[in-house]
Every structure is written in C-alpha cells, then in structure tokens.
Protein backbone atom coordinates (compact mmCIF):
# COMPACT_ATOMS: atom_id res chain seq x y z
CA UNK A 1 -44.08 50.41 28.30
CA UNK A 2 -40.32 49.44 28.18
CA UNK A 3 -39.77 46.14 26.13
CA UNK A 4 -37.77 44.49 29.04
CA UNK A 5 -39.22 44.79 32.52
CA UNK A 6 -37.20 43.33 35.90
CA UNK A 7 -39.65 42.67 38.66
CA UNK A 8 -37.90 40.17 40.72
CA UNK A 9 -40.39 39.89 43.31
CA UNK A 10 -42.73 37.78 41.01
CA UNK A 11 -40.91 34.39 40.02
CA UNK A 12 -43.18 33.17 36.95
CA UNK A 13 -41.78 34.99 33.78
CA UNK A 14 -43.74 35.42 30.57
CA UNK A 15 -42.37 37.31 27.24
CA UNK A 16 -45.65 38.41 25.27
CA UNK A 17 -44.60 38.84 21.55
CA UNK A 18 -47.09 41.98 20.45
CA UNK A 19 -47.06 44.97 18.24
CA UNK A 20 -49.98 46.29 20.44
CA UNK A 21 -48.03 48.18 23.60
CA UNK A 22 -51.20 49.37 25.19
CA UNK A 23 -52.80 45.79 25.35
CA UNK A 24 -49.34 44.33 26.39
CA UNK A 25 -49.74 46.68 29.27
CA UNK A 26 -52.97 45.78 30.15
CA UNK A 27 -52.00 42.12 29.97
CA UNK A 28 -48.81 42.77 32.77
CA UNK A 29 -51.18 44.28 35.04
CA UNK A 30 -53.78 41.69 34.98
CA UNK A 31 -51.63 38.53 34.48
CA UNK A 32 -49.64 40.42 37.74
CA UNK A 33 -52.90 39.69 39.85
CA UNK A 34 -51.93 35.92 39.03
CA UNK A 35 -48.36 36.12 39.81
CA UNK A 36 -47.10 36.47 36.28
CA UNK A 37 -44.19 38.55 35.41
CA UNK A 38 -44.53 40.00 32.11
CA UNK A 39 -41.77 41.24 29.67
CA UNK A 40 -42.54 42.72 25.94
CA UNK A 41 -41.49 42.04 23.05
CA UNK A 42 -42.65 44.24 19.63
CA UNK A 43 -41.68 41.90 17.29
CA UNK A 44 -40.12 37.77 16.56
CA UNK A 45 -36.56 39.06 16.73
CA UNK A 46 -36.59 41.07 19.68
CA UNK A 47 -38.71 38.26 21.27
CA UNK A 48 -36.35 35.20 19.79
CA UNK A 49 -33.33 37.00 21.49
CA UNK A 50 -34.80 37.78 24.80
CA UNK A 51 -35.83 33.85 25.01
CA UNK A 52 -32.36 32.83 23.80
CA UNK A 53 -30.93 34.95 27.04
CA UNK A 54 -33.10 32.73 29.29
CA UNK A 55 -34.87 33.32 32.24
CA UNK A 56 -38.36 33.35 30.50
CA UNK A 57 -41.04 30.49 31.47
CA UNK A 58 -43.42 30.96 29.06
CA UNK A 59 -44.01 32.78 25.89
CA UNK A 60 -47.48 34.32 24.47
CA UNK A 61 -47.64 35.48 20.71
CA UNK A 62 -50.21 37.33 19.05
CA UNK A 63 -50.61 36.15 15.34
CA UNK A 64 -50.56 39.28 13.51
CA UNK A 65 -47.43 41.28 13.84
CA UNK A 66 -46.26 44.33 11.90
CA UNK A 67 -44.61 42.83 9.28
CA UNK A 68 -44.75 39.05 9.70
CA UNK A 69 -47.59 36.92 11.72
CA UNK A 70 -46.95 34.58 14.67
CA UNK A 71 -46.79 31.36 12.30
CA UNK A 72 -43.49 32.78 11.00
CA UNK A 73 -41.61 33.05 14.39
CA UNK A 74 -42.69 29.79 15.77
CA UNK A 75 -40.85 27.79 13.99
CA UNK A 76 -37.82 29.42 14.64
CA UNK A 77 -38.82 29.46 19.05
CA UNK A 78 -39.23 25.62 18.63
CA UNK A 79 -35.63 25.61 17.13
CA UNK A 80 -34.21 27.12 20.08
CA UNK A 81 -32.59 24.92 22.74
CA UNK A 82 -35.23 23.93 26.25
CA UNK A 83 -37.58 26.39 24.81
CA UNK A 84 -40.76 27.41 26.76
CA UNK A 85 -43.86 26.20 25.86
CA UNK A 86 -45.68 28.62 23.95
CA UNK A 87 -49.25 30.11 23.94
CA UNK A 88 -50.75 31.43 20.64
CA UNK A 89 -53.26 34.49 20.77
CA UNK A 90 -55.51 35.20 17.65
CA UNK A 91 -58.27 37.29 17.05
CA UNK A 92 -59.06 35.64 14.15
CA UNK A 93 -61.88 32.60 15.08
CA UNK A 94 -60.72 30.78 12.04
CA UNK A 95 -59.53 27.22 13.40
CA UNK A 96 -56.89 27.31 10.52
CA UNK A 97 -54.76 29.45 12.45
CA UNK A 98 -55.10 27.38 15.38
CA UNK A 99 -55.08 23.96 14.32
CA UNK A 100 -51.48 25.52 12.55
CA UNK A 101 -50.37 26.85 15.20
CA UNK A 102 -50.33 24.00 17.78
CA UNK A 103 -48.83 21.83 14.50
CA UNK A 104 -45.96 24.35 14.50
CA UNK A 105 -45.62 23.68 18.17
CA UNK A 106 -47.74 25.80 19.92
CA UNK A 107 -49.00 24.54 23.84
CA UNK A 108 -52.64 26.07 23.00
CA UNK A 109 -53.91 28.65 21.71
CA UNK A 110 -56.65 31.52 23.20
CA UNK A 111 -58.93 33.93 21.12
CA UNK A 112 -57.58 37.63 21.76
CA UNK A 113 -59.43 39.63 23.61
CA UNK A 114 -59.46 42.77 26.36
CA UNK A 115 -61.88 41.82 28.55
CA UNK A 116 -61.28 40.54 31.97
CA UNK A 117 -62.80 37.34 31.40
CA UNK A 118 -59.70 37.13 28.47
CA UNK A 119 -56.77 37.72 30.68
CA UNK A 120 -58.11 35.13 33.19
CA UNK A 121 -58.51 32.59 30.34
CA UNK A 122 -55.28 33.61 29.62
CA UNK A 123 -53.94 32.80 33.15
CA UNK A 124 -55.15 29.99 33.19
CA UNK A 125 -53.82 28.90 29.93
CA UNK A 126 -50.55 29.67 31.01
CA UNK A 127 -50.42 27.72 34.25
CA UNK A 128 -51.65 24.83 32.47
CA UNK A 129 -49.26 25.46 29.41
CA UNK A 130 -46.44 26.08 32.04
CA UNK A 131 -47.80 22.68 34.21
CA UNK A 132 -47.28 20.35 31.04
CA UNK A 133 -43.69 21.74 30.71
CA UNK A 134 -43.09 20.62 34.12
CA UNK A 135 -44.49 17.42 33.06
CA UNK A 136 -42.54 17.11 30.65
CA UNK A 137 -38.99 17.91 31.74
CA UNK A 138 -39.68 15.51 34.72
CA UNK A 139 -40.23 13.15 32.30
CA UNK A 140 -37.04 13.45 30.23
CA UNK A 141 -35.16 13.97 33.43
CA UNK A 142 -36.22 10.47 34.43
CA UNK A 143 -36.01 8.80 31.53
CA UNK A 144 -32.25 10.08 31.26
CA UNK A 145 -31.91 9.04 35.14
CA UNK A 146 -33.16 5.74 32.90
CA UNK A 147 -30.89 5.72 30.29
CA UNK A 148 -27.66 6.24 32.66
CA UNK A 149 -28.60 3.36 34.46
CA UNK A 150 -29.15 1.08 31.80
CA UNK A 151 -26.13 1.87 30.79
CA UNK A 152 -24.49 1.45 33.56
CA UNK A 153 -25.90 -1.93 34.22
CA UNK A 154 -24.35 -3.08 30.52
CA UNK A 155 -21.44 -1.79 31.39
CA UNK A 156 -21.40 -3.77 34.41
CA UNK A 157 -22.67 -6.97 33.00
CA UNK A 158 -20.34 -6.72 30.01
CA UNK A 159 -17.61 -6.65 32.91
CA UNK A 160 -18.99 -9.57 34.34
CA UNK A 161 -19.54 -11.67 31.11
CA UNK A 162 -15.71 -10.71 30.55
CA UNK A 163 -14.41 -11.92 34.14
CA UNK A 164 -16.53 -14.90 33.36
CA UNK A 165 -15.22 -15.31 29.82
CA UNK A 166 -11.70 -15.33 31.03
CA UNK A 167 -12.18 -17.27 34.15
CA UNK A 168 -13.49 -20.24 32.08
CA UNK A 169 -11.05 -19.57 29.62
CA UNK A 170 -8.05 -20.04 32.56
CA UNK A 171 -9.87 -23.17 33.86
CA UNK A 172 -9.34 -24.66 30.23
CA UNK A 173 -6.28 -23.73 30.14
CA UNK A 174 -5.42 -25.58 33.19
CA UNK A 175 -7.73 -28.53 31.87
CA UNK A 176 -5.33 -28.65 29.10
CA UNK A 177 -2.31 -28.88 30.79
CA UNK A 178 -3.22 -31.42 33.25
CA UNK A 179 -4.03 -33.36 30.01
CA UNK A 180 -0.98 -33.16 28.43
CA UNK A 181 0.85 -34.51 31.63
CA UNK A 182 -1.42 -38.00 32.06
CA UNK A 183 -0.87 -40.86 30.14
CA UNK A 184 -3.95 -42.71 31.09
CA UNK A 185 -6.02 -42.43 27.84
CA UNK A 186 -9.43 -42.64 29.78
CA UNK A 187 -8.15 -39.36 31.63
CA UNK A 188 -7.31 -37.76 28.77
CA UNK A 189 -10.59 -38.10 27.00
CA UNK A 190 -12.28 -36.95 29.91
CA UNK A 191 -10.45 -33.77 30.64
CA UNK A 192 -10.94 -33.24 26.99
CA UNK A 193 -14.37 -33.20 27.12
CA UNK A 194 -14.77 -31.18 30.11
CA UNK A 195 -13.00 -28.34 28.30
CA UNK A 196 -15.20 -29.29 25.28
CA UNK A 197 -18.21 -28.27 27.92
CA UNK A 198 -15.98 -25.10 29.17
CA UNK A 199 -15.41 -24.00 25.50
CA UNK A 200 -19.43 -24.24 25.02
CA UNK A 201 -20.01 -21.89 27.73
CA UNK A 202 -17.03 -19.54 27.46
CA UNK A 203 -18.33 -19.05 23.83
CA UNK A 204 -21.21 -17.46 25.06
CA UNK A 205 -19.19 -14.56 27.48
CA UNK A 206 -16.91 -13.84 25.11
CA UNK A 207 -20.11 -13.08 22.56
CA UNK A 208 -22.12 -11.52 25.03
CA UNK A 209 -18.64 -9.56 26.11
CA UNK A 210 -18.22 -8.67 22.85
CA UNK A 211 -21.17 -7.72 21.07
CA UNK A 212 -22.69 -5.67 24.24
CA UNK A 213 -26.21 -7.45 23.73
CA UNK A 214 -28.23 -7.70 26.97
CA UNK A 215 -30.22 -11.09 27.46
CA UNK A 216 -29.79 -12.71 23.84
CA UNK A 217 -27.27 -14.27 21.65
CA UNK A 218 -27.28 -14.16 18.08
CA UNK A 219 -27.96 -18.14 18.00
CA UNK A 220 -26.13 -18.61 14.21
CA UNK A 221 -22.76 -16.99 14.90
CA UNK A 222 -22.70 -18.59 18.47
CA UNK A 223 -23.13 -21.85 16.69
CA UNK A 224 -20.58 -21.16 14.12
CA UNK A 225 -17.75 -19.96 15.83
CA UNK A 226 -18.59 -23.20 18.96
CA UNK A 227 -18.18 -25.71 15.60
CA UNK A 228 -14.81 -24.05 14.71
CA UNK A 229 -13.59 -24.57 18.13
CA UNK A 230 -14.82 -27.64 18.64
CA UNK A 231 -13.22 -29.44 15.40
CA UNK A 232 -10.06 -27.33 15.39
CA UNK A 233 -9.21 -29.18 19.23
CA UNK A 234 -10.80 -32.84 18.15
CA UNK A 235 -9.99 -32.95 14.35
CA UNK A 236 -6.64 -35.13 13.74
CA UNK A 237 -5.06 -37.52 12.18
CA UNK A 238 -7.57 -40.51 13.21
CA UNK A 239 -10.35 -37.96 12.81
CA UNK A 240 -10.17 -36.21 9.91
CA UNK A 241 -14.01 -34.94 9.86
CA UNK A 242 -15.57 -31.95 8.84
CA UNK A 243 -18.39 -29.97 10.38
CA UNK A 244 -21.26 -28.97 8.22
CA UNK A 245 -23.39 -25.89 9.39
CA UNK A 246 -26.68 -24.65 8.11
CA UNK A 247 -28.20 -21.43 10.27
CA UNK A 248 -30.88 -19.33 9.80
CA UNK A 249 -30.29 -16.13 11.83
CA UNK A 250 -31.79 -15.55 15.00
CA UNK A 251 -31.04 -14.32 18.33
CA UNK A 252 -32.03 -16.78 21.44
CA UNK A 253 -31.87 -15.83 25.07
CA UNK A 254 -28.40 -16.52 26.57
CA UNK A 255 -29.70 -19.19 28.70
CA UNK A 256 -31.09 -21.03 26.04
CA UNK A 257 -27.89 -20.48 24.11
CA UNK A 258 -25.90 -22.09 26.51
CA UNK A 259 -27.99 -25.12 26.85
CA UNK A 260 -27.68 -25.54 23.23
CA UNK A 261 -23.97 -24.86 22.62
CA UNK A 262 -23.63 -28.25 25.65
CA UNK A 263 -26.10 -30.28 23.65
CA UNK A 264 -24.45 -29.11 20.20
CA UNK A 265 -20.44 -29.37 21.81
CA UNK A 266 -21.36 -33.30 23.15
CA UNK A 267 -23.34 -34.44 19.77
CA UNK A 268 -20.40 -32.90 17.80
CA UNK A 269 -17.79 -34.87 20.19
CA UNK A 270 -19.43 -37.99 20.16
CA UNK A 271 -19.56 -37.82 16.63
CA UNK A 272 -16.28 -36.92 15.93
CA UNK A 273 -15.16 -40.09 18.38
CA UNK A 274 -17.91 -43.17 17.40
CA UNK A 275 -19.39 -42.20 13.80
CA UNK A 276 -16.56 -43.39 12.04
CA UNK A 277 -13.36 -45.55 11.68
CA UNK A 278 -10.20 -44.56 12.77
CA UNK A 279 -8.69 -42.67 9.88
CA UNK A 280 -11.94 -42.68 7.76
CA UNK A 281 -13.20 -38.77 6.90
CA UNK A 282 -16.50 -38.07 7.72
CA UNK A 283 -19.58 -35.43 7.47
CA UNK A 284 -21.02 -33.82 10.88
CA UNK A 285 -23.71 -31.64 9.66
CA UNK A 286 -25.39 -29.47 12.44
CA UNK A 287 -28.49 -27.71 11.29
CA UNK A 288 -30.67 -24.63 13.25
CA UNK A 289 -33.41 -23.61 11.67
CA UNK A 290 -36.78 -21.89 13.15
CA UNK A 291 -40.63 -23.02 12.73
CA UNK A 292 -42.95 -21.02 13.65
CA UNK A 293 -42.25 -20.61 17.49
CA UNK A 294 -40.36 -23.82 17.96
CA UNK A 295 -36.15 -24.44 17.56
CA UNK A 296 -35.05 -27.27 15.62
CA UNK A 297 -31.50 -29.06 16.25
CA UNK A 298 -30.30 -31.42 14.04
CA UNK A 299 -27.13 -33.39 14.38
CA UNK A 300 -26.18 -35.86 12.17
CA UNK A 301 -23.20 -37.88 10.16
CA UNK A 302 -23.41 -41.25 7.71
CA UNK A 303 -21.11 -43.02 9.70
CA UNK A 304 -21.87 -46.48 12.21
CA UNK A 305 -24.99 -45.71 13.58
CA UNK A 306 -26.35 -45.68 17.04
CA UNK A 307 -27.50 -48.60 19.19
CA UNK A 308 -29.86 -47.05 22.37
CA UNK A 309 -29.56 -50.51 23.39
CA UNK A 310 -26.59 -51.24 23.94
CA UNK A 311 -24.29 -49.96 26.85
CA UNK A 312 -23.64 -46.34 26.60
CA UNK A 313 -19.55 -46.37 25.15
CA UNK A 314 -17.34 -44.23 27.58
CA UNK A 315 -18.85 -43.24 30.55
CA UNK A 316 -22.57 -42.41 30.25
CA UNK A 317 -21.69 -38.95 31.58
CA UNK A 318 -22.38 -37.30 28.22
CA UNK A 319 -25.34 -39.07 27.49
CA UNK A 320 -26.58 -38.11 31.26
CA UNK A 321 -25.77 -33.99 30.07
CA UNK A 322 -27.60 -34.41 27.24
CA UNK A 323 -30.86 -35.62 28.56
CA UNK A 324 -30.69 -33.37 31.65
CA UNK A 325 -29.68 -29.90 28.75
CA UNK A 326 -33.36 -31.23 27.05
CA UNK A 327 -35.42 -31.80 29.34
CA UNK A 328 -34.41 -28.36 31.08
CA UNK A 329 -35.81 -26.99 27.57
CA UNK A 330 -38.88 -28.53 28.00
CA UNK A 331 -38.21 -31.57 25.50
CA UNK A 332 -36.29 -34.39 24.90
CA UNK A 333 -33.59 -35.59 22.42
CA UNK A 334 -35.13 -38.32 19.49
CA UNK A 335 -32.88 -40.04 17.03
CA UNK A 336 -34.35 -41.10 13.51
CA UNK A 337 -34.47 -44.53 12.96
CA UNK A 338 -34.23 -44.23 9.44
CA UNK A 339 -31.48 -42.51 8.89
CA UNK A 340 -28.29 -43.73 7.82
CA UNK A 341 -25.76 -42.98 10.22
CA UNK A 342 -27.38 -41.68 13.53
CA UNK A 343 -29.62 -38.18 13.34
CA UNK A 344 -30.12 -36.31 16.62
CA UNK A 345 -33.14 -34.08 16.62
CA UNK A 346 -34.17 -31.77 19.57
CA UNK A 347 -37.06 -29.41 18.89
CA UNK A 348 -38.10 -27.10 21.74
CA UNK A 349 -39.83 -23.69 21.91
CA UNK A 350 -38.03 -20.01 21.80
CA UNK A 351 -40.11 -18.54 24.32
C-alpha cells in the first residue's frame, strides 16, 4: 500500500498513522464503504508532515508504533496550526492509555480491532470526531464575527464620545466668550455656570474618548480631574478656596457618572460663591466612598452655613438641577444639621 493515496472522488480525508500496512489496508477499504478517503502514514513524522501539507480531515493513530507510541506524536499534532481532530486506536484495554490520550488532545479513542464490527465503530467515531470539529470552527468563526463587531461598535462609540467631547467643548468655548463681552454681572454668573454644567459633562466624553471603556467610568479620576477644572475657572482673588478630594476607586456607569459630576460641579460652585467671605480662603472637601452596594457623596466646607429657609440666593436654577440629578438616582440630597458650615450628603445605589 503506497503511504499517500489521491482518490479525489471521495471528499472526507483521513491520514491513519500505523506501522501495520496490511490492517491500514483493510481499514481504506472498509472506511471507503463510508465515504472515507484514507491516506497512510508508517510513522509520527511522515504523518506530522502530510498533516502540515493540509488537505487531511481527520487523523487516526494507533498507539504502538515502531519506535515511539502514539502518546509521543500527539503532542506535537496538537501543536500544529487548525489541526484535525484526532482519533486514538489502542489495543491495549488499559484506560491509562486512553484517559492520556484524550488529555493530550485526542477527540476519542476506539479499542483496535479487525473485525467488521471495528471499522464501523471506527466510522462512526470519525463522523462524530469530524462533526465536533465542525462544531467547533463554527463556533470560533462566530465568536470572531463577535469580536469584529464589538470592536467595531467601540470604535464607533469612541468616535461618538469624541464628536460629543468636542462639540461641548466648542459650546463652552462660545459660553466663554459671550461672557467676557457682558457687563451685566447676573449674566456673567450665569453663563459661568452653564459652562460649569458643560465642563461636568464634557469630562465624561473626553474620559470615555480616552480610556476606550464601554458603559462605565472610573468614578475617582472622573471626580478628580471635574474638581481641577472646576476650581482652576472659579478660584480667584475673592475666592481663594481649595478643593479637598477623598476617592476610593471604582468604576460607575456613565450615566450615573454624569449625574454625579452635575450634582458634584453645582455643590462645588455654590460653595466656592456663598461658603465664605469675599477674600477669606476656605476648605471644599468632596468625598466618594462605597458601602456595600450604595454611593456616598459628601460635599462640605466650614464656612456660613445654609439656611433651607430662606430664599434660594441667585436664581433657584441650581438648586432646581440638583433635586431633579437626585431624585433621577433614586434619592434625594440631605444636609447635616450639625455640621459646621453646610454638609451635602447624597447616598444612592450603584446598580
């Protein structure tokens, strides 16, 4: 029997690994009745080098060879790029050899024989050897189909936080300059802290933009680099304060995140404008830290204090943000009585 064999008519292609050429012939003209092409192979090397040519759909290896056994030449089939799956024939009925043999990467394994009833078995090993191959290469084909998608969708919706990101970023800009050219003091305040509210969500794109995360925000650097914006533009002369952060780390979903950065940009502002006198220097210490599966917020400073009962001071807008920001988190905004100064506290959950 030659050790390569063309018979194009038959599609399914099998390489038996054998030192045995009389039973490999047997096996191609019984596995033929089931529409098996079979090729031979006297030995691993001449059987790892057909297989790395291509063109073979399944492999079956007998486990004693002439001068190595089929445990020795399986490892080095599984090495081989989109290698077929692989059916182990033994003689032997010690389950050792088996239960190695489908560790080392074997499909199954069948007990050698010469019988009929054997090269049936045999068939029918194959097909369902050759039928979870299929399986799986569907299966990696789809979850690649997957993973190209995915990835395009993050590269799309990085795109999109970035057009965002530097849309708001424009309409501050613009904010800013139509600031600079009023005189009217209420204006001014107001324009300022409408690009306060801009500069809470444009944080957000730019992070989301920049870090390539899908859905969440890491909460603490969000936070952090907000504060830094936020007293760079309102810290002057008459407001010499300082922001005070304490984060734990912890991602949050983006649409929490940007309910928070409002609620944290007007508590920071309002601060920063009625805590303290004109010229004094004040704390504003913002704290984030996690309880179980609940968010706490605290804002607070030392400075006047604040008065629920009295009129709100400007007008009411950012009190109006704030309780509309908590209640769409489920909660509400408290202030602690006790405290010297005035302490905001929102707690809400992180599901």
């Amino acid at each position: 029997m030659r050790e390569s064999v063309d018979d194009a008519d038959l599609e399914i292609r099998i390489l038996y690994i054998d030192d045995d050429e009389t039973l490999a012939l047997r096996l191609k003209e019984n596995l033929a009745r089931h529409g098996f092409a079979v090729e031979w192979a006297r030995d691993g090397a001449t059987g790892l080098k057909r297989i790395a040519e291509g063109g073979i759909d399944a492999v079956v290896i007998d486990h004693l060879l002439q001068t190595e056994t089929g445990l020795d030449v399986l490892p080095q089939l599984m090495a081989l790029a989109d290698h077929p799956p692989v059916i182990y024939a033994t003689a032997s009925d010690d389950t050792g050899i088996a239960v190695a043999a489908l560790r080392a990467g074997a499909d199954d394994y069948v007990l050698k024989g010469s019988s009929p009833d054997y090269f049936d078995l045999l068939a029918a090993t194959l097909e369902q050897g050759l039928e979870r191959a299929r399986y799986r290469r569907e299966t990696a084909d789809a979850q690649e189909v997957i993973r190209q998608q995915r990835d395009r969708a993050e590269m799309l919706l990085a795109e999109v936080n970035h057009r965002i990101a530097n849309s708001l970023g424009l309409v501050g800009a613009l904010i800013r300059m139509q600031s600079s050219m009023t005189t009217d003091q209420v204006a001014i305040d107001a324009l300022h802290e409408t690009q306060m509210r801009i500069t809470a969500i444009a944080s957000v794109r730019r992070r989301l933009y920049n870090s390539r995360q899908i859905g969440t925000v890491q909460l603490d650097e969000y936070v952090e680099n907000l504060l830094s914006e936020l007293e760079a533009s309102i810290r002057d002369d008459k407001r010499p304060h300082r922001i005070v952060l304490t984060a734990q780390p912890m991602d949050l979903p983006t649409d929490k995140v940007v309910t928070l950065g409002l609620i944290v940009s007007e508590l920071v502002t309002n601060a920063f404008k009625y805590a303290y006198n004109e010229g004094v220097e004040g704390e504003i210490r913002v704290i984030v830290e996690q309880a179980g599966e609940q968010l706490r917020l605290v804002v607070e400073d030392d400075g006047a204090g604040f008065d629920h009962s009295s009129p709100a001071k400007g007008t009411g807008l950012g009190t109006k943000i704030l309780t509309a920001m908590a209640a769409s988190l489920k909660s509400e905004l408290t202030y602690d009585p006790a405290h010297r100064g005035t302490r905001a506290i929102l707690v809400f959950s992180i599901d």
